[in-house]
N, C-alpha and C. Protein backbone atom coordinates (compact mmCIF):
# COMPACT_ATOMS: atom_id res chain seq x y z
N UNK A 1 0.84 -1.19 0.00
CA UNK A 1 0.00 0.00 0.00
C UNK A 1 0.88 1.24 0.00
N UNK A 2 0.49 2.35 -0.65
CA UNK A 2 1.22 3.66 -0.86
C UNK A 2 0.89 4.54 0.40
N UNK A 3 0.81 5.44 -0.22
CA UNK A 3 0.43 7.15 1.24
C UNK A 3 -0.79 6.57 1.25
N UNK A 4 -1.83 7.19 0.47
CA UNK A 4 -2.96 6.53 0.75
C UNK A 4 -3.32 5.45 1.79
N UNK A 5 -2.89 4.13 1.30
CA UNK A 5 -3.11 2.96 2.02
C UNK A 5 -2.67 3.49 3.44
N UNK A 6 -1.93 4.14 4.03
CA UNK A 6 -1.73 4.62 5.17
C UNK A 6 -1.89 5.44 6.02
N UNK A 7 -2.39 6.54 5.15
CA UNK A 7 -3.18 7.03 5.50
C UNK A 7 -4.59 6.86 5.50
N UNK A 8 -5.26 5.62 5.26
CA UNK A 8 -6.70 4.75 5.51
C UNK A 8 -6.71 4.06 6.80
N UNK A 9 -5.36 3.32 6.78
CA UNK A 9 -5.40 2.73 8.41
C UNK A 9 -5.34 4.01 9.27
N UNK A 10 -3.92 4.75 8.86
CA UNK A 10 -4.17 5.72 10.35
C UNK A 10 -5.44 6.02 10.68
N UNK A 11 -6.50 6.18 9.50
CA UNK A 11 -7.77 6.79 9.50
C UNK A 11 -9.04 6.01 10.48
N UNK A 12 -8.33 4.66 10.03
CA UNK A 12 -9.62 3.58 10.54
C UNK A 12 -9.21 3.29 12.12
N UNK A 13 -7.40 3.09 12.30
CA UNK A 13 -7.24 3.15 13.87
C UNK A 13 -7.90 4.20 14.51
N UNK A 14 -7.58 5.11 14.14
CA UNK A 14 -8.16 6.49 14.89
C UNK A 14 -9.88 6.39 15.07
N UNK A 15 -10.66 5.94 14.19
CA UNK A 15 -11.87 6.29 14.09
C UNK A 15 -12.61 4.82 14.90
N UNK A 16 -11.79 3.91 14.63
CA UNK A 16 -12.42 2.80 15.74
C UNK A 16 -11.86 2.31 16.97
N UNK A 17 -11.14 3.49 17.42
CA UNK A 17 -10.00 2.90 18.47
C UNK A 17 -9.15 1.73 18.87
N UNK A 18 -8.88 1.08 17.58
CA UNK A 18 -8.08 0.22 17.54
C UNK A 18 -6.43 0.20 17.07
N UNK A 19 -5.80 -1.09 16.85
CA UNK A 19 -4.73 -0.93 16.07
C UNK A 19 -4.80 -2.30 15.12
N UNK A 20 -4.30 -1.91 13.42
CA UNK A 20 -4.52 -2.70 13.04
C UNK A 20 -2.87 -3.35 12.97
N UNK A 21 -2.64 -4.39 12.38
CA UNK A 21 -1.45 -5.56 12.55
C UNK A 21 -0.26 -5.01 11.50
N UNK A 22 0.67 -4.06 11.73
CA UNK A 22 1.56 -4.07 11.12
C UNK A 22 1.96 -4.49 10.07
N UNK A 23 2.62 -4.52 8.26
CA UNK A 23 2.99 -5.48 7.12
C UNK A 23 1.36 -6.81 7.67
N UNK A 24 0.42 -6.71 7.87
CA UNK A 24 -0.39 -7.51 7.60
C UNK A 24 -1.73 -7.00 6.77
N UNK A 25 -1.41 -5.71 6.72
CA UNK A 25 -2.56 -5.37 6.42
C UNK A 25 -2.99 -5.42 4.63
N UNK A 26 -2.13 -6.01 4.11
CA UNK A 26 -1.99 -6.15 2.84
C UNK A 26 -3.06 -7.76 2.79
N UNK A 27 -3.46 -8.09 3.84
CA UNK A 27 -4.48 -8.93 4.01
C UNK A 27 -5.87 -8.36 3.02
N UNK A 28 -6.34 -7.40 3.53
CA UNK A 28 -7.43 -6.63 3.30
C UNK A 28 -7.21 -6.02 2.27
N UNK A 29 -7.75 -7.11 0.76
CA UNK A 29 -7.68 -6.50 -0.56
C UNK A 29 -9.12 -5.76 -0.54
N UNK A 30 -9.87 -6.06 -0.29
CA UNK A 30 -11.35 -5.56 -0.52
C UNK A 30 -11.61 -4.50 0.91
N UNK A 31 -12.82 -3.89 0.66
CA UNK A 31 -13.56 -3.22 1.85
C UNK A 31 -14.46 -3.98 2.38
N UNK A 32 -14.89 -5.22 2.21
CA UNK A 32 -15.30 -6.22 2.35
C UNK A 32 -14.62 -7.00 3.53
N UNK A 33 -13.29 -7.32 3.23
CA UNK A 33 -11.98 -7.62 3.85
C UNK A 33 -12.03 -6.66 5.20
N UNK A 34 -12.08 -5.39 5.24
CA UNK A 34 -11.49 -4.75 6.17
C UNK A 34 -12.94 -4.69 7.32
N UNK A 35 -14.13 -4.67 6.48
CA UNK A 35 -14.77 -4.70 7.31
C UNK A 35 -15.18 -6.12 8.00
N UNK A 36 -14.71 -7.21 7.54
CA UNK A 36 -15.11 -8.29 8.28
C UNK A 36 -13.86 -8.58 9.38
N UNK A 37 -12.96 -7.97 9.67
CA UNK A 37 -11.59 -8.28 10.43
C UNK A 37 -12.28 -7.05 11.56
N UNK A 38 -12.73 -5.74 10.83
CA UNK A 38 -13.45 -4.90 12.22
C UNK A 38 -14.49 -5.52 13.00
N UNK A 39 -15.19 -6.46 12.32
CA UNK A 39 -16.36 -7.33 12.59
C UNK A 39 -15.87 -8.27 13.54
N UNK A 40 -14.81 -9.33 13.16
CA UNK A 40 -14.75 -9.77 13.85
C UNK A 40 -14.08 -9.06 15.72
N UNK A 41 -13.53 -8.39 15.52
CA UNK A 41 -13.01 -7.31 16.96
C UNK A 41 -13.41 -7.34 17.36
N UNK A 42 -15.13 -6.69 16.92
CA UNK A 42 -16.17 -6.19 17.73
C UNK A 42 -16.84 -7.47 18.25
N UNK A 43 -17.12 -8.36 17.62
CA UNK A 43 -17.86 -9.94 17.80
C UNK A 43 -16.85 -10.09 19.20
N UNK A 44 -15.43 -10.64 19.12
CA UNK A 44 -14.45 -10.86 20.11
C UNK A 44 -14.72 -10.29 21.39
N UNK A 45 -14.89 -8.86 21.13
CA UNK A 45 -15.06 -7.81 22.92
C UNK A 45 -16.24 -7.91 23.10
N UNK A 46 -17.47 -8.20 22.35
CA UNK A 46 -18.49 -8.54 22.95
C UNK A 46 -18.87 -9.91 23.12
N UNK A 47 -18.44 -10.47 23.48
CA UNK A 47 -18.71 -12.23 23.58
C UNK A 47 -19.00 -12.17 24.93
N UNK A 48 -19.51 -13.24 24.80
CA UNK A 48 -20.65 -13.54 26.56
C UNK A 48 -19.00 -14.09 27.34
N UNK A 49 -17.88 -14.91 26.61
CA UNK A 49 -16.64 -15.23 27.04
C UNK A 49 -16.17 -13.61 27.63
N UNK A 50 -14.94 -14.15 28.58
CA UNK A 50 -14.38 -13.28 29.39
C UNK A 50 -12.89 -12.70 28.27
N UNK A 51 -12.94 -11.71 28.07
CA UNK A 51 -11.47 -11.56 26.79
C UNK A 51 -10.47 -11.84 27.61
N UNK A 52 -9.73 -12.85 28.65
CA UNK A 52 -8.61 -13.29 28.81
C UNK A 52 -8.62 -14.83 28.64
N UNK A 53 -10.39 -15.12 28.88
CA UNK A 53 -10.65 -16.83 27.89
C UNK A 53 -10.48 -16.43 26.51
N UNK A 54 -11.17 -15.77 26.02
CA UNK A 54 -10.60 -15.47 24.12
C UNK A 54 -9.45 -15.62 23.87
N UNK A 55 -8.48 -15.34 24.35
CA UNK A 55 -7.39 -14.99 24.21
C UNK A 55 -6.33 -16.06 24.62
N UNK A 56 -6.99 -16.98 25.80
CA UNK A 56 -6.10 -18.12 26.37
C UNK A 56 -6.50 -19.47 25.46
N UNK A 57 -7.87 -19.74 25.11
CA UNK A 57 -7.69 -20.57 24.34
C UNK A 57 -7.18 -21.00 23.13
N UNK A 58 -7.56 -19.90 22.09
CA UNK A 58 -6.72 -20.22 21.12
C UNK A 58 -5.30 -20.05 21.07
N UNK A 59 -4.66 -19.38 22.11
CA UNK A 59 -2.60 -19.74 22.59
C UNK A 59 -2.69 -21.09 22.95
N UNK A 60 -3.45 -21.71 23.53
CA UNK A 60 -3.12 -23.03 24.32
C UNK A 60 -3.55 -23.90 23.23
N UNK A 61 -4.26 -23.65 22.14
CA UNK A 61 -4.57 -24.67 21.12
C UNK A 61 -3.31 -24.52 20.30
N UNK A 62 -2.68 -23.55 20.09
CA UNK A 62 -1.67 -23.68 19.38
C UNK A 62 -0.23 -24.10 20.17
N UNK A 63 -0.19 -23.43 21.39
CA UNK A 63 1.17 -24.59 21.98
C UNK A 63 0.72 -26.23 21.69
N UNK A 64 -0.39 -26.39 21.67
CA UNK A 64 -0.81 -27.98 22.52
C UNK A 64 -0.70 -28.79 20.68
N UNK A 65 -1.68 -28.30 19.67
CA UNK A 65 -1.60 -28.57 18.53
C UNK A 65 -0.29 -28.57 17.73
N UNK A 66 0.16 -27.63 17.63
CA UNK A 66 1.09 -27.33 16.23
C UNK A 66 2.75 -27.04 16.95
N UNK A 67 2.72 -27.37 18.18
CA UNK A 67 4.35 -27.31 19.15
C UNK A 67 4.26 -28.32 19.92
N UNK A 68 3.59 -29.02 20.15
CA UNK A 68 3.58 -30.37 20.91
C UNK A 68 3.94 -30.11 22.26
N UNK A 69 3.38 -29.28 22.80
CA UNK A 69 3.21 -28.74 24.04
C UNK A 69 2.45 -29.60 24.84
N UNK A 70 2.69 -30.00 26.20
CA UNK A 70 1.43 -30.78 26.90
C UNK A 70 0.66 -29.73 27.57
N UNK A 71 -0.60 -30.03 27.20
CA UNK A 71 -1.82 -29.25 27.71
C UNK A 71 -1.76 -28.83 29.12
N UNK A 72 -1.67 -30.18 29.64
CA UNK A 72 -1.24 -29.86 31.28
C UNK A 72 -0.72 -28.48 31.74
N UNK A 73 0.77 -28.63 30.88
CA UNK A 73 1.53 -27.71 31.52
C UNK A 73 1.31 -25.98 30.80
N UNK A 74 0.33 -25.82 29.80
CA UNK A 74 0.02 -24.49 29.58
C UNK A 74 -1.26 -24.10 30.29
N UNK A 75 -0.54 -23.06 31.42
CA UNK A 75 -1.14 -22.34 32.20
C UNK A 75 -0.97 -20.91 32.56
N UNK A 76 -1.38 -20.14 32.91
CA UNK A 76 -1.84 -18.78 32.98
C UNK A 76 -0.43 -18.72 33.99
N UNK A 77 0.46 -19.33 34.47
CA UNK A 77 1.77 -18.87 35.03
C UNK A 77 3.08 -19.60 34.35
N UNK A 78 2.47 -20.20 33.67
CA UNK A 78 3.66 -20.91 33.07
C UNK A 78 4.61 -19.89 32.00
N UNK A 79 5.62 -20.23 32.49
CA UNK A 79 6.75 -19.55 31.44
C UNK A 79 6.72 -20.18 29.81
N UNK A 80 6.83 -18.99 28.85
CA UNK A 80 6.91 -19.76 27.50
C UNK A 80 8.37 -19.67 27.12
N UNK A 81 9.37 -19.32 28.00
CA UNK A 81 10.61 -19.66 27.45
C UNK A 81 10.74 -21.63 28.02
N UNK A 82 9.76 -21.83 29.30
CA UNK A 82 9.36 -23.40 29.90
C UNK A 82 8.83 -23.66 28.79
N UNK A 83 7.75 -23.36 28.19
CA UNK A 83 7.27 -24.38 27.32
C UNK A 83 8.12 -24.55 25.53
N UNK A 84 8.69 -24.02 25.04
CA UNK A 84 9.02 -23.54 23.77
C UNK A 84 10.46 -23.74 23.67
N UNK A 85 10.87 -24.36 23.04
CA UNK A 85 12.55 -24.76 22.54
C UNK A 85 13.04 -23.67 22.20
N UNK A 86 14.28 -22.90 22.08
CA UNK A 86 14.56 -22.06 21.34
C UNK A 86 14.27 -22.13 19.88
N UNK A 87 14.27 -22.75 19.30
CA UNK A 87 14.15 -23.47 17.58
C UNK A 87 12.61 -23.00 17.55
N UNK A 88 11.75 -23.27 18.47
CA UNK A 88 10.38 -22.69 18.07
C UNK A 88 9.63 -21.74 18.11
N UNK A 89 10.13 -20.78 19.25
CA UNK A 89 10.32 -19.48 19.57
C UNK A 89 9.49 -18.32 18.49
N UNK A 90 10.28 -18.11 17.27
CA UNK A 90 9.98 -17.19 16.41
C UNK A 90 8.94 -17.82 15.74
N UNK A 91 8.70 -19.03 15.12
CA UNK A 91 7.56 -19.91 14.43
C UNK A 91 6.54 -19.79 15.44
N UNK A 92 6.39 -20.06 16.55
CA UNK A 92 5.45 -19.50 17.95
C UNK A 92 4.76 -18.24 17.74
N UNK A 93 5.84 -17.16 17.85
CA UNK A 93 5.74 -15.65 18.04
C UNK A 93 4.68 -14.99 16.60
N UNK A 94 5.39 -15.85 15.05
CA UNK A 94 4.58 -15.16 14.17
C UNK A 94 3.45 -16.33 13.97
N UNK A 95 3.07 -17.47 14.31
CA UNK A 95 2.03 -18.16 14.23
C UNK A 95 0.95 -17.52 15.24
N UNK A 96 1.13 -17.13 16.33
CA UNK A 96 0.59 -15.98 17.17
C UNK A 96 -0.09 -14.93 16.21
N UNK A 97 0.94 -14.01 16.07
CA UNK A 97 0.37 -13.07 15.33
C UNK A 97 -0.57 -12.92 14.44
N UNK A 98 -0.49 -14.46 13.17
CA UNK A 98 -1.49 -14.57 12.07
C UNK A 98 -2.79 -14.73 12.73
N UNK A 99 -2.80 -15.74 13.48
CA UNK A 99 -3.66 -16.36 13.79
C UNK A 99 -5.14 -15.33 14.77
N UNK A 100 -3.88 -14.15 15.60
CA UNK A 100 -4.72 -13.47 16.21
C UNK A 100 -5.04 -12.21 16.00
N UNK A 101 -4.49 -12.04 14.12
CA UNK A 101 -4.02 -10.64 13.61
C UNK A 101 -3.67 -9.28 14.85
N UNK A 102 -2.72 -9.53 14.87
CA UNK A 102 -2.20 -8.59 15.98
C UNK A 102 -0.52 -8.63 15.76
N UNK A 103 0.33 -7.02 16.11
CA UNK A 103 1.20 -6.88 15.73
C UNK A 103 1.93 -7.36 17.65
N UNK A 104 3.23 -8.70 17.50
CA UNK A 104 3.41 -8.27 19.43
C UNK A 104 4.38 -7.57 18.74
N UNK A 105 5.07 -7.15 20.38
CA UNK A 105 6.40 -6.82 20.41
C UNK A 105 7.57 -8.10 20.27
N UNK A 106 9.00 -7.28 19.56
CA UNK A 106 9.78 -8.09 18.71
C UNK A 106 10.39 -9.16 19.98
N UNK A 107 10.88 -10.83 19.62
CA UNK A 107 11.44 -10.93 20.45
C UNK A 107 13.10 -10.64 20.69
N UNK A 108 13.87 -10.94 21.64
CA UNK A 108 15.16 -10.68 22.26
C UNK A 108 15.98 -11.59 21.70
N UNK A 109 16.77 -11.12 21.22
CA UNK A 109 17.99 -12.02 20.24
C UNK A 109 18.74 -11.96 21.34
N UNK A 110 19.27 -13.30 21.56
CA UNK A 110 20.41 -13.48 23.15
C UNK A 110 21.45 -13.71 22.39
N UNK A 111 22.78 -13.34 22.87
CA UNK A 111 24.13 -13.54 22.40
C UNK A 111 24.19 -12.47 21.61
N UNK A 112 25.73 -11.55 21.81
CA UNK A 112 26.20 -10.68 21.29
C UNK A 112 26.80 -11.12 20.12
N UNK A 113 27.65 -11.76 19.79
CA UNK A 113 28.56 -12.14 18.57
C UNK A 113 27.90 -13.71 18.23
N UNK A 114 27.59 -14.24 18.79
CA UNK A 114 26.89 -15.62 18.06
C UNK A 114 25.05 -15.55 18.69
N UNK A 115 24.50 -16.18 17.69
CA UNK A 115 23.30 -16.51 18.07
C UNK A 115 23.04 -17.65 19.33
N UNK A 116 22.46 -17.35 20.00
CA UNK A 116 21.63 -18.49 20.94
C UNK A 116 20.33 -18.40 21.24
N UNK A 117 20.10 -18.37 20.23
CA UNK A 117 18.14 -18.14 20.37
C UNK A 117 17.50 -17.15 20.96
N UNK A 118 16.62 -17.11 21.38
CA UNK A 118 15.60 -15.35 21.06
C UNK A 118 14.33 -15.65 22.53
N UNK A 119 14.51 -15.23 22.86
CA UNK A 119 13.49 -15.09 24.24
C UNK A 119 12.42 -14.15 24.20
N UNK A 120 11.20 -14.09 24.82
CA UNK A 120 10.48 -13.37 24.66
C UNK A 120 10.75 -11.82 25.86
N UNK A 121 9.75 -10.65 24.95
CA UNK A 121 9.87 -9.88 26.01
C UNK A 121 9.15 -9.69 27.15
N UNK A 122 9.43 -8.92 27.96
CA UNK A 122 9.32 -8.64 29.93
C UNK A 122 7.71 -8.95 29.84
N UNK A 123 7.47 -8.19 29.03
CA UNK A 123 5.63 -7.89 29.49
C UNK A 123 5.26 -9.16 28.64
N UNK A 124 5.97 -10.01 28.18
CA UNK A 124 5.05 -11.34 27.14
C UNK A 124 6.00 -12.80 27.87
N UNK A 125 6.07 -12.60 28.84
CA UNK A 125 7.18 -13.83 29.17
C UNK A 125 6.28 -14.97 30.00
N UNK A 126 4.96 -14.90 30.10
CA UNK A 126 4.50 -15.81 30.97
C UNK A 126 3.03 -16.24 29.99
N UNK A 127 2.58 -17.03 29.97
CA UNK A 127 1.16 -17.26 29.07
C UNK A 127 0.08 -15.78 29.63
N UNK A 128 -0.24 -15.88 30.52
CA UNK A 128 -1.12 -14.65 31.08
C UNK A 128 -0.75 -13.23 30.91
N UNK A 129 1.12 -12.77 31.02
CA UNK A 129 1.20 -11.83 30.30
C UNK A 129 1.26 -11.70 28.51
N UNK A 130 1.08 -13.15 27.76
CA UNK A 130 0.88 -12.86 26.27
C UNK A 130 -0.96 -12.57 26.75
N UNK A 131 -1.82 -13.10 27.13
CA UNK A 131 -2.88 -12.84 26.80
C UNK A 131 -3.33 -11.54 27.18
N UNK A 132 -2.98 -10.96 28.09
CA UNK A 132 -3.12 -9.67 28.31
C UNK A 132 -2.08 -8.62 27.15
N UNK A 133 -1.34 -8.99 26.67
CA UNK A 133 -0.88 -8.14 25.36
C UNK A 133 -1.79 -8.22 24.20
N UNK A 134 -2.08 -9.40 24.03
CA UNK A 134 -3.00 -9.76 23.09
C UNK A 134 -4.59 -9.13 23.17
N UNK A 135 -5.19 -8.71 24.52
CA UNK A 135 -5.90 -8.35 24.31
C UNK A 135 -6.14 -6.90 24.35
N UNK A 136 -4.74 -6.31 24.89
CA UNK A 136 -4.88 -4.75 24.85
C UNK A 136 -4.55 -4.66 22.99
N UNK A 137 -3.68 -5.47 22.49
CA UNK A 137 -3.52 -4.86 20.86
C UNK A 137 -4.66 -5.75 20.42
N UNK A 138 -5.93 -6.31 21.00
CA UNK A 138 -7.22 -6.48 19.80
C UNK A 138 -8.37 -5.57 20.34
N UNK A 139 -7.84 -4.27 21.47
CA UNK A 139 -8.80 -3.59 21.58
C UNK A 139 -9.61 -2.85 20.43
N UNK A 140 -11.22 -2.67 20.39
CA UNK A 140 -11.45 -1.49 19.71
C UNK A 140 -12.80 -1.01 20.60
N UNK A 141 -13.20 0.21 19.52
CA UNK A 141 -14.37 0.90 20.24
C UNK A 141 -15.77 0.20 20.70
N UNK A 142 -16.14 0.51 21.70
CA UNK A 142 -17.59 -0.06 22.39
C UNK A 142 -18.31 0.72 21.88
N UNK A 143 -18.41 1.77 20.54
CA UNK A 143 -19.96 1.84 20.12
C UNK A 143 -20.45 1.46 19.58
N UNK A 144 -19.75 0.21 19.08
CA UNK A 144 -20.49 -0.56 18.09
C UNK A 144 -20.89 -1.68 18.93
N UNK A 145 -21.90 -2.69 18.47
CA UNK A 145 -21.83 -3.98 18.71
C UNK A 145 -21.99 -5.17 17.64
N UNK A 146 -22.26 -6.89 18.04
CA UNK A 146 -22.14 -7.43 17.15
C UNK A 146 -23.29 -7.17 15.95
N UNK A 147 -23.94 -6.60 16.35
CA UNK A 147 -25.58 -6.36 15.90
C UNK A 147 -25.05 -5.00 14.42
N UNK A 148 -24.46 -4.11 14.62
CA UNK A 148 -24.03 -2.78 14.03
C UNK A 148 -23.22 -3.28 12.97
N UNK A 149 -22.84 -4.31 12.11
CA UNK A 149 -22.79 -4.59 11.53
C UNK A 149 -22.89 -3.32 9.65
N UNK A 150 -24.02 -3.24 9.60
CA UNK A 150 -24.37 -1.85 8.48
C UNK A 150 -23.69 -0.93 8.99
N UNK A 151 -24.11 -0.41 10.41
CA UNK A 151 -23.45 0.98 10.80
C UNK A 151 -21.73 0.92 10.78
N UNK A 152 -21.34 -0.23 10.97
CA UNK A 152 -19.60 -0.34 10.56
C UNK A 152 -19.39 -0.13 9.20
N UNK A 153 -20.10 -0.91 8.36
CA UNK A 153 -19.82 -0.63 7.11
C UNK A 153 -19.92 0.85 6.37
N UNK A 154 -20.95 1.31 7.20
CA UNK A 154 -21.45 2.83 6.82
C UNK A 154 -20.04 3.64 6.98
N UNK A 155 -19.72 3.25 8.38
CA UNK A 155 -18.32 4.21 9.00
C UNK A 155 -17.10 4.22 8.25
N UNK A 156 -16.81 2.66 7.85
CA UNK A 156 -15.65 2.43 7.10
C UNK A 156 -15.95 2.94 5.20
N UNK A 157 -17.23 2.63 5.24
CA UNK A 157 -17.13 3.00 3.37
C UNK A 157 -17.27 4.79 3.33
N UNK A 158 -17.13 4.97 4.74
CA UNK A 158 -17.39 6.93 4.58
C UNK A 158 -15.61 7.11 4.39
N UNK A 159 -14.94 6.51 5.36
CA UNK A 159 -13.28 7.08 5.58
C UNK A 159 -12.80 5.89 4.53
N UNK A 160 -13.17 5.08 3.44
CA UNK A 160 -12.46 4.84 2.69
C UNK A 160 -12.78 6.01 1.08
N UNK A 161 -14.30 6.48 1.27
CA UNK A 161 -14.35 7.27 0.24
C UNK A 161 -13.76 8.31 0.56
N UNK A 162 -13.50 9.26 1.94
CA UNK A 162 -12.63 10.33 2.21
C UNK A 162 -11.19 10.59 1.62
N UNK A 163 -10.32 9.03 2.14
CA UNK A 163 -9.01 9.24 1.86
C UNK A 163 -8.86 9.12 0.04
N UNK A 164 -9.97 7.72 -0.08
CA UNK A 164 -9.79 7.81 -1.84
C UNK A 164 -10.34 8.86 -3.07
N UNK A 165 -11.24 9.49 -2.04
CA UNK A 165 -11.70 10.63 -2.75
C UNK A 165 -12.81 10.18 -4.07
N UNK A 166 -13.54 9.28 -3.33
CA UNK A 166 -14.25 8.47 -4.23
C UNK A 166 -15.85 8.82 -3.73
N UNK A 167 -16.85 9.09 -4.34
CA UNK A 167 -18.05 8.95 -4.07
C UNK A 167 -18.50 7.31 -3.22
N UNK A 168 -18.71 7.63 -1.93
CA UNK A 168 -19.16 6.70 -1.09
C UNK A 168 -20.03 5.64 -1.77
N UNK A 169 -21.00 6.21 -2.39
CA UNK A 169 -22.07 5.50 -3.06
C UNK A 169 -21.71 4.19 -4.25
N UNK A 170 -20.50 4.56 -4.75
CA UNK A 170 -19.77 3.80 -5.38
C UNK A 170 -18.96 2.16 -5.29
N UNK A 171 -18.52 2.54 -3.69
CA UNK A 171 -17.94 1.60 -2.72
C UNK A 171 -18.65 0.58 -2.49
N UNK A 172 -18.72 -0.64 -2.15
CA UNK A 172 -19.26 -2.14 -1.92
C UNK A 172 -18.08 -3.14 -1.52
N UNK A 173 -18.73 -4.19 -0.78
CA UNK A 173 -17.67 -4.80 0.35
C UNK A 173 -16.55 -5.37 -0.96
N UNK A 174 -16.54 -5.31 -2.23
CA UNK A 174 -15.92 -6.12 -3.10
C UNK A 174 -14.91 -5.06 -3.42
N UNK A 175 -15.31 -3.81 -3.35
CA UNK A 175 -14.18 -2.63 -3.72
C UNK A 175 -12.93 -3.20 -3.51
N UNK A 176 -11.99 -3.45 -4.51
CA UNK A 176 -10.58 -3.86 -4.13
C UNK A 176 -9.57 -2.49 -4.07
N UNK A 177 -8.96 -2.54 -2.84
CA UNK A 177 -8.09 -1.32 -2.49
C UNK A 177 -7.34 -0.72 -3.78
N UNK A 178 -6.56 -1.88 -4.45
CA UNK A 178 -5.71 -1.52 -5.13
C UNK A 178 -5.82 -1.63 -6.68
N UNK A 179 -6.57 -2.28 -7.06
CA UNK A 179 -7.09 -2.62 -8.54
C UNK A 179 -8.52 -1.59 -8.71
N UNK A 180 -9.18 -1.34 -7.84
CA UNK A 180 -10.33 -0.20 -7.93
C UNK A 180 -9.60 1.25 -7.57
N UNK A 181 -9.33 1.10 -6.29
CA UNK A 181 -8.98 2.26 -5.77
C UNK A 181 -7.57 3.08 -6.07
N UNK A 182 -6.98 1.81 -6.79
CA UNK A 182 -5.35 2.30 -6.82
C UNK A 182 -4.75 2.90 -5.28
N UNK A 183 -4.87 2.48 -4.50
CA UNK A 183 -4.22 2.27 -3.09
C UNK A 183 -2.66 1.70 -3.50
């Protein structure tokens, strides 16, 4: 994405109080796209679930599934430098990220002149402090709910016709950023 394209996110963080995922956002070819990833946010913070269960289960499905983690031992105090080999560490960190579109913080490259693997950081070093990172970067605004659905779309096809300078009326969830809009 160009100026434009970046100046659309700054537009859409700002206007829904969120943050969107860093080099991911090239996800969202359509307005279609962008509004079903706001959709889902809003679905997430309003769930009858508690957002540190949102957030703990699907980490613990992925230590337990795809790292061969024992279930047992992923718990809300457990260390993930305890659960995670060095070797799996970074495959961990960005399987995280996709999965929960969210940008973390980078991890810690140990060893000055040779590598010895990569540790996580201060505030992400325990399962309970990733889920609490995770859920302050999938915050967004409480005026919407799962129900507002149109009224999101309304919001987002207003600040995508703003920055593109496109008649609103024009826009539909299929609008592709970059082949319509030239983004």
């Amino acid at each position: 994405m160009g100026l434009e394209g970046v100046e659309l996110i700054m537009a859409i963080e700002d206007r829904f109080c969120t943050s969107l995922p860093d080099g991911k956002t090239e996800r969202f070819q359509t307005v279609g796209d962008m509004h079903n990833f706001l959709m889902a946010r809003i679905q997430r913070q309003n769930s009858e679930f508690c957002p540190a269960a949102a957030m703990f289960y699907p980490i613990r499905r992925i230590l337990v599934d795809k790292f061969n983690v024992d279930r047992a031992s992923v718990k809300p105090s457990a260390s993930l430098v305890s659960l995670l080999d060095a070797e799996s560490r970074m495959q961990f960190w960005r399987t995280i990220e996709v999965a929960l579109l969210t940008q973390l913080p980078g991890l810690i490259r140990t060893g000055w002149l040779t590598w010895s693997g990569e540790v996580f950081p201060p505030e992400c070093s325990t399962v309970s402090q990733l889920v609490e990172q995770c859920i302050d970067l999938n915050q967004i605004t409480v005026e919407f709910d799962s129900e507002d659905g149109e009224a999101v779309f309304a919001v987002l096809r207003q600040l995508v016709a703003d920055v593109a300078g496109v008649d609103q009326s024009t826009l539909t969830s299929k609008t592709n950023f970059v082949n319509d809009l030239g983004f």
